[in-house]
C-alpha atoms as a PDB file:
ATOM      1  CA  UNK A   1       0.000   0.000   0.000  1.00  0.00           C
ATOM      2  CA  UNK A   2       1.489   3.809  -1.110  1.00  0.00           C
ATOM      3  CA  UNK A   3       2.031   6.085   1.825  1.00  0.00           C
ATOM      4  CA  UNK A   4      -0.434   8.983   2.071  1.00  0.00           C
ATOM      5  CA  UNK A   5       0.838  11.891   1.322  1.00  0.00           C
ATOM      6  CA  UNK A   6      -0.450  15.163   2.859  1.00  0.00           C
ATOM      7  CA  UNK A   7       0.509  18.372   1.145  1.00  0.00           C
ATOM      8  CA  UNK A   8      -0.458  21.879   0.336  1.00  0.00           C
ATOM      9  CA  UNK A   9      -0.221  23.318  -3.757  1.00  0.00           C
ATOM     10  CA  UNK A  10      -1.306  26.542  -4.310  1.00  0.00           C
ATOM     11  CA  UNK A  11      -1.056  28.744  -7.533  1.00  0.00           C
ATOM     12  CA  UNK A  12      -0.963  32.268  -7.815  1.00  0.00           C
ATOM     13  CA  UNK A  13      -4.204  34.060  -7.597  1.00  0.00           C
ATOM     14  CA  UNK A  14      -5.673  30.888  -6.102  1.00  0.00           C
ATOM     15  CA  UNK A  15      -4.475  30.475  -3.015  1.00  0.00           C
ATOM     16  CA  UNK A  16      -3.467  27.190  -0.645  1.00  0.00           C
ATOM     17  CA  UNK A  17      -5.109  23.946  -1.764  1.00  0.00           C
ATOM     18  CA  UNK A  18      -4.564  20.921   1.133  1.00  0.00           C
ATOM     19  CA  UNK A  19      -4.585  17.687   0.145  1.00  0.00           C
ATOM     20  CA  UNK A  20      -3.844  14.173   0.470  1.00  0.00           C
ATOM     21  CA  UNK A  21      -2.610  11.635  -2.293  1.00  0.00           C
ATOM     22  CA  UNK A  22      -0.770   8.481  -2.905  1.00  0.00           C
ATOM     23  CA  UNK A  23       2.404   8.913  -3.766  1.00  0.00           C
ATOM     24  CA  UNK A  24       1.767   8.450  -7.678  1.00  0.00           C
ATOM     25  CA  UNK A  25      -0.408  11.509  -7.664  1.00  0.00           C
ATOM     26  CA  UNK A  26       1.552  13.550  -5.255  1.00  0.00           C
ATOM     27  CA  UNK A  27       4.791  13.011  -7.320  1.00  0.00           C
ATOM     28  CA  UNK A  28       2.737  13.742 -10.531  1.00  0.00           C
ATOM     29  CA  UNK A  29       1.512  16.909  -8.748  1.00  0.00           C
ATOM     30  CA  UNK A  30       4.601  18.572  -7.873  1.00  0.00           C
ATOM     31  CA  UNK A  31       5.778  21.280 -10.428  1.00  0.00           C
ATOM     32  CA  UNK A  32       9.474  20.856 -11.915  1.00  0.00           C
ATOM     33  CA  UNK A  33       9.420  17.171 -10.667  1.00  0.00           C
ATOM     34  CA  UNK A  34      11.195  15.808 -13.620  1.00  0.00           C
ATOM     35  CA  UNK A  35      13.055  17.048 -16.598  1.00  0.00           C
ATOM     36  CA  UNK A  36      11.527  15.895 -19.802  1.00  0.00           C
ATOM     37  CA  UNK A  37       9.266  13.660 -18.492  1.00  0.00           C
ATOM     38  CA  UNK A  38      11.695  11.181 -17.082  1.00  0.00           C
ATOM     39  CA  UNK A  39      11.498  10.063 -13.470  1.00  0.00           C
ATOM     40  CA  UNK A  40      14.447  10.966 -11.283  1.00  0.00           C
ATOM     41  CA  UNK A  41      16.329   8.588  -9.571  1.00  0.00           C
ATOM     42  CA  UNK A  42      15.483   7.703  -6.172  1.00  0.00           C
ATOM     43  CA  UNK A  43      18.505   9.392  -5.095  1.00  0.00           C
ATOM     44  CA  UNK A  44      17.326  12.722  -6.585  1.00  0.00           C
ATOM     45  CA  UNK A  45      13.646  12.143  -5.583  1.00  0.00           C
ATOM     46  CA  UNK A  46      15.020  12.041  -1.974  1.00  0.00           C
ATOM     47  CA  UNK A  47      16.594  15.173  -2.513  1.00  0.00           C
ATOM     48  CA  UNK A  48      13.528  17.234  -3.655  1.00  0.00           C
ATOM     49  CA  UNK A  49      10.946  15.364  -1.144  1.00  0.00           C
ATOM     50  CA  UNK A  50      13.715  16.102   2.051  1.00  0.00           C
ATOM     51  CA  UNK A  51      13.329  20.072   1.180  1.00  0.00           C
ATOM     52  CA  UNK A  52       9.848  19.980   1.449  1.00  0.00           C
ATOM     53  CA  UNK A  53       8.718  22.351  -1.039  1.00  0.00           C
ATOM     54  CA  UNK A  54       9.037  23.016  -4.925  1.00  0.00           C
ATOM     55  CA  UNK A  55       8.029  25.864  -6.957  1.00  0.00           C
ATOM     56  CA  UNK A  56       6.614  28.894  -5.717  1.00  0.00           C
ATOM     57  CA  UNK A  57       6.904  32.609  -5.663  1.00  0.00           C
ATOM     58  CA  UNK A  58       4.230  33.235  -8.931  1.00  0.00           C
ATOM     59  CA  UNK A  59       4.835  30.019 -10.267  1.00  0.00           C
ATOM     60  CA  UNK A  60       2.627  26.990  -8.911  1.00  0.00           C
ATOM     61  CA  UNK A  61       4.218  25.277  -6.122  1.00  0.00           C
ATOM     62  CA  UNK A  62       3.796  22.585  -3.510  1.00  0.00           C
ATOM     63  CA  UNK A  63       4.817  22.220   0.388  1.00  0.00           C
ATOM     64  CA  UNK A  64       5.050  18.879   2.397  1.00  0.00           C
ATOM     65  CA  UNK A  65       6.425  17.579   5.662  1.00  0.00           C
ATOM     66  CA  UNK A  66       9.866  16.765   4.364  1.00  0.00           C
ATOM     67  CA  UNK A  67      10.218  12.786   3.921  1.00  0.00           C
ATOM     68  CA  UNK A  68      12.162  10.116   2.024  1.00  0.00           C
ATOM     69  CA  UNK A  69      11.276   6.806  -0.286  1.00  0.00           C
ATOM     70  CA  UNK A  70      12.730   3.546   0.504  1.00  0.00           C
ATOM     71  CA  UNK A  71      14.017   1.147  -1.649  1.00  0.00           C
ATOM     72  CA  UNK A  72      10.492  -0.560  -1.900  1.00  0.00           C
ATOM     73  CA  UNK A  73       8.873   2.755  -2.142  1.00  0.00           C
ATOM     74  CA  UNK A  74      10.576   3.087  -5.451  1.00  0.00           C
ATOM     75  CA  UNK A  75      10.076   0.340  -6.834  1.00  0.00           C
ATOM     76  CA  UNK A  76       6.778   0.388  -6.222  1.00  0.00           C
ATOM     77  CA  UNK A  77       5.854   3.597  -8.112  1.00  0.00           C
ATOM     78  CA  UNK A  78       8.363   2.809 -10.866  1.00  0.00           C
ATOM     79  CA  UNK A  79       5.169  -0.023 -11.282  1.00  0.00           C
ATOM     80  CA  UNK A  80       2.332   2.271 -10.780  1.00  0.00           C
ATOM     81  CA  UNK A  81       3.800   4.703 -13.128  1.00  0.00           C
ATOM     82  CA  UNK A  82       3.367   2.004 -15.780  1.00  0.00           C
ATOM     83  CA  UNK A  83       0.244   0.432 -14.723  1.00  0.00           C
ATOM     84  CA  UNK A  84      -2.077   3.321 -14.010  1.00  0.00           C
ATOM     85  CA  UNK A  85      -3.200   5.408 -17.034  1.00  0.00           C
ATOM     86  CA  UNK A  86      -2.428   8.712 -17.429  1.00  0.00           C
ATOM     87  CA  UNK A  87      -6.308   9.661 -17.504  1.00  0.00           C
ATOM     88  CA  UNK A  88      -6.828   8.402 -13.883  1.00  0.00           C
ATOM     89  CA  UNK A  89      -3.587  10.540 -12.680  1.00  0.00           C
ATOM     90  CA  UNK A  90      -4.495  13.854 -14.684  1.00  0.00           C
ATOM     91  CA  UNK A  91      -7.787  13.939 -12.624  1.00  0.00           C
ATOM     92  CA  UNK A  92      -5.813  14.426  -9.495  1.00  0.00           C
ATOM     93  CA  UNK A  93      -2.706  16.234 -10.526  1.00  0.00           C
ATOM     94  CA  UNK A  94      -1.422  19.121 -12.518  1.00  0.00           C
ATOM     95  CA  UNK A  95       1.260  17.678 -14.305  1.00  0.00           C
ATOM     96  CA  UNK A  96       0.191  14.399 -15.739  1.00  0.00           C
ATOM     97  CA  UNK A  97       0.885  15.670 -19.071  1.00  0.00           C
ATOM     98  CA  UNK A  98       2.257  12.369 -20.082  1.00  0.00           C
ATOM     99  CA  UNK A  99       3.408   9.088 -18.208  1.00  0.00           C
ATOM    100  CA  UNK A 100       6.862   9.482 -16.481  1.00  0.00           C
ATOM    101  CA  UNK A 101       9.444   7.983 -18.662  1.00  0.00           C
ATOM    102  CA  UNK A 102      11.896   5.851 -16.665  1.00  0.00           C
ATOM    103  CA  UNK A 103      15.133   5.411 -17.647  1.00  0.00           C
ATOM    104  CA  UNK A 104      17.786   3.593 -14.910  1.00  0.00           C
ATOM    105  CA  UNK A 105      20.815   4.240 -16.889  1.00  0.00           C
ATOM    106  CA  UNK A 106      20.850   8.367 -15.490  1.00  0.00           C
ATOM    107  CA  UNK A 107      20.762   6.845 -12.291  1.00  0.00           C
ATOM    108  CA  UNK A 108      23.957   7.181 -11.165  1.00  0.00           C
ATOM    109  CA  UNK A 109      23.942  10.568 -11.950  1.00  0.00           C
ATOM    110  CA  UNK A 110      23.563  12.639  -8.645  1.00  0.00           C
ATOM    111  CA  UNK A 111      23.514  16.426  -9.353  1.00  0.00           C
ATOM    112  CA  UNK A 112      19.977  17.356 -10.381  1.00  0.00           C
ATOM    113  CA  UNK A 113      21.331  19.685 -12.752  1.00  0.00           C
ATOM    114  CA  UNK A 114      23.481  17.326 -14.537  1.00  0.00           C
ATOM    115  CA  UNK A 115      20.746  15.030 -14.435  1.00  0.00           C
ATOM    116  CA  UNK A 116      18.350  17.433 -16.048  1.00  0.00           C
ATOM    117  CA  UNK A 117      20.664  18.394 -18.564  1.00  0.00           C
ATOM    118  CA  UNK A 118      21.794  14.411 -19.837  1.00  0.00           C
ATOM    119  CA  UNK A 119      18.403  13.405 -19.404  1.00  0.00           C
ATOM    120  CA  UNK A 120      16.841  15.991 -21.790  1.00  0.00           C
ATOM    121  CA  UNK A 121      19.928  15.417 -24.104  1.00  0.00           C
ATOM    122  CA  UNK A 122      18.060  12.174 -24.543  1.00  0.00           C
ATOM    123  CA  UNK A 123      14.240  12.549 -24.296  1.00  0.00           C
ATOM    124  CA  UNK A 124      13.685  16.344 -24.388  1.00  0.00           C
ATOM    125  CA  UNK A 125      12.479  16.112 -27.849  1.00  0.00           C
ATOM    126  CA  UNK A 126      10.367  13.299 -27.842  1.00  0.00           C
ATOM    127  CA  UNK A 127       9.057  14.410 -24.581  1.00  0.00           C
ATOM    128  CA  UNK A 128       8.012  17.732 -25.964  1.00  0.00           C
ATOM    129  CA  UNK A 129       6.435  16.044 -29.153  1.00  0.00           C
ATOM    130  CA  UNK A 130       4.153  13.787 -26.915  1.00  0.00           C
ATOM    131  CA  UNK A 131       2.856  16.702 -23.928  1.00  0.00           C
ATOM    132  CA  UNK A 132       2.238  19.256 -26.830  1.00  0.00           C
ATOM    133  CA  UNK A 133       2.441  17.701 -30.254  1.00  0.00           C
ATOM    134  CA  UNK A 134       0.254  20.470 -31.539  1.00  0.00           C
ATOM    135  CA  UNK A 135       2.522  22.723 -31.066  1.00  0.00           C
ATOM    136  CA  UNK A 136       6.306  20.863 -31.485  1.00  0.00           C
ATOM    137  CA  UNK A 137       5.274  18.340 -33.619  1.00  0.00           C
ATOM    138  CA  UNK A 138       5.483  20.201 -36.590  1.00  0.00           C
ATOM    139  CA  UNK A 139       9.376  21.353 -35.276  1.00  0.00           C
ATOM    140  CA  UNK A 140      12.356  20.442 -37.427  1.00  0.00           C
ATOM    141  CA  UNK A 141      14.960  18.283 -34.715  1.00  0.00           C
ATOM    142  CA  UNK A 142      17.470  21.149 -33.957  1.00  0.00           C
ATOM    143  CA  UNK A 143      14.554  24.086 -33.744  1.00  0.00           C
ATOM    144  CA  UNK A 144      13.219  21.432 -31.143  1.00  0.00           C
ATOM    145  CA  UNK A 145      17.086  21.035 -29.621  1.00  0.00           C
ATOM    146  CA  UNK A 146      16.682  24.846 -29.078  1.00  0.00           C
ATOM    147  CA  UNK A 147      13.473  24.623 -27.176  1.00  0.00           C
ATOM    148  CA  UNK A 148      14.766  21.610 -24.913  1.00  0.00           C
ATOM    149  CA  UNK A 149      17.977  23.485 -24.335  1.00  0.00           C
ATOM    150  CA  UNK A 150      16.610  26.752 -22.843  1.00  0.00           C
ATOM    151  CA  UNK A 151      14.306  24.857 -20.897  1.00  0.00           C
ATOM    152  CA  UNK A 152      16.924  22.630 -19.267  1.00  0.00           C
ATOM    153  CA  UNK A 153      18.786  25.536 -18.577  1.00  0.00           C
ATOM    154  CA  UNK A 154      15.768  27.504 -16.727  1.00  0.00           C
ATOM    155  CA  UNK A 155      14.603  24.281 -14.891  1.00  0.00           C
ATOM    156  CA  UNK A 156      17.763  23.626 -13.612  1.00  0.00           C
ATOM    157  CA  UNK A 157      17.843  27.254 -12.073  1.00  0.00           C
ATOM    158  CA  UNK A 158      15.059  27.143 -10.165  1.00  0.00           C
ATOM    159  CA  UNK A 159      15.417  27.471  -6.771  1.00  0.00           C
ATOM    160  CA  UNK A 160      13.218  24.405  -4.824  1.00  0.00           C
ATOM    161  CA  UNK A 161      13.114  26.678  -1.220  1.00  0.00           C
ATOM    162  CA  UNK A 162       9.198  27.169   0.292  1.00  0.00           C
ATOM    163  CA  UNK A 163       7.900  30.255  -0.512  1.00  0.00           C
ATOM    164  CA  UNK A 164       7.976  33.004   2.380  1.00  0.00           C
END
């Protein structure tokens, strides 16, 4: 059985939001979460989830009681990931824009940033193509190289502190 997680996300404008969600949806509703779509390492996730926060200021953002997955834990949602549709986990959470890719062989990278950047070397296109195909899939590969590039770069600059 997943671990409940109990959380606040809030958007600007719209102010705090509490609520409670399996891990799946929790992970799927935590803004900058992953870099093109792939899942972080558990190494990584344990990073993010021990801050307690991510996002913020004007941007969306989410606060927890800092925590860490175990071994289990991970393996776990690497098999919920691929069993439960997308559909089920967009109803609940903001970014479901696509099933988490998972990918082992970033995993022993563990500096976010590098992380971010090799993993969107990889999947940043194809990523981009499957959350918003209307609007990348008519992109030539290096116009779409451009897109992934100064994303990765902005993603891996934001600062995962709780808001004030």
């Amino acid at each position: 059985m997943s671990r409940v997680i109990r959380y606040i996300r809030y958007d600007y404008g719209r102010g705090d939001e509490p609520r409670e969600a399996s891990l799946l949806l929790f992970l799927y509703d935590i803004p900058y979460f992953t870099s093109c779509g792939v899942l972080p390492s558990r190494f990584i996730i344990n990073e993010i989830l021990k801050v307690g926060a991510n996002g913020g200021g004007m941007s969306p953002g989410a606060t927890w009681e800092p925590f860490e997955i175990t071994d289990e834990e991970f393996e776990s949602l690497k098999k919920d990931i691929q069993a439960v549709p997308i559909d089920i986990i967009r109803a609940s959470s903001r970014y479901a824009d696509a099933p988490f890719i998972i990918d082992p062989s970033f995993d022993y990278l563990e500096d976010r940033a590098t992380w971010s950047r090799e993993v969107c070397q990889k999947y940043g296109a194809e990523w981009l193509r499957r959350v918003s195909p209307e609007i990348y899939g008519k992109m030539d590969d290096q116009a779409l190289r451009n897109v992934v590039e100064t994303m990765t770069n902005r993603r891996t600059d934001q600062t995962f502190q709780p808001r004030p």
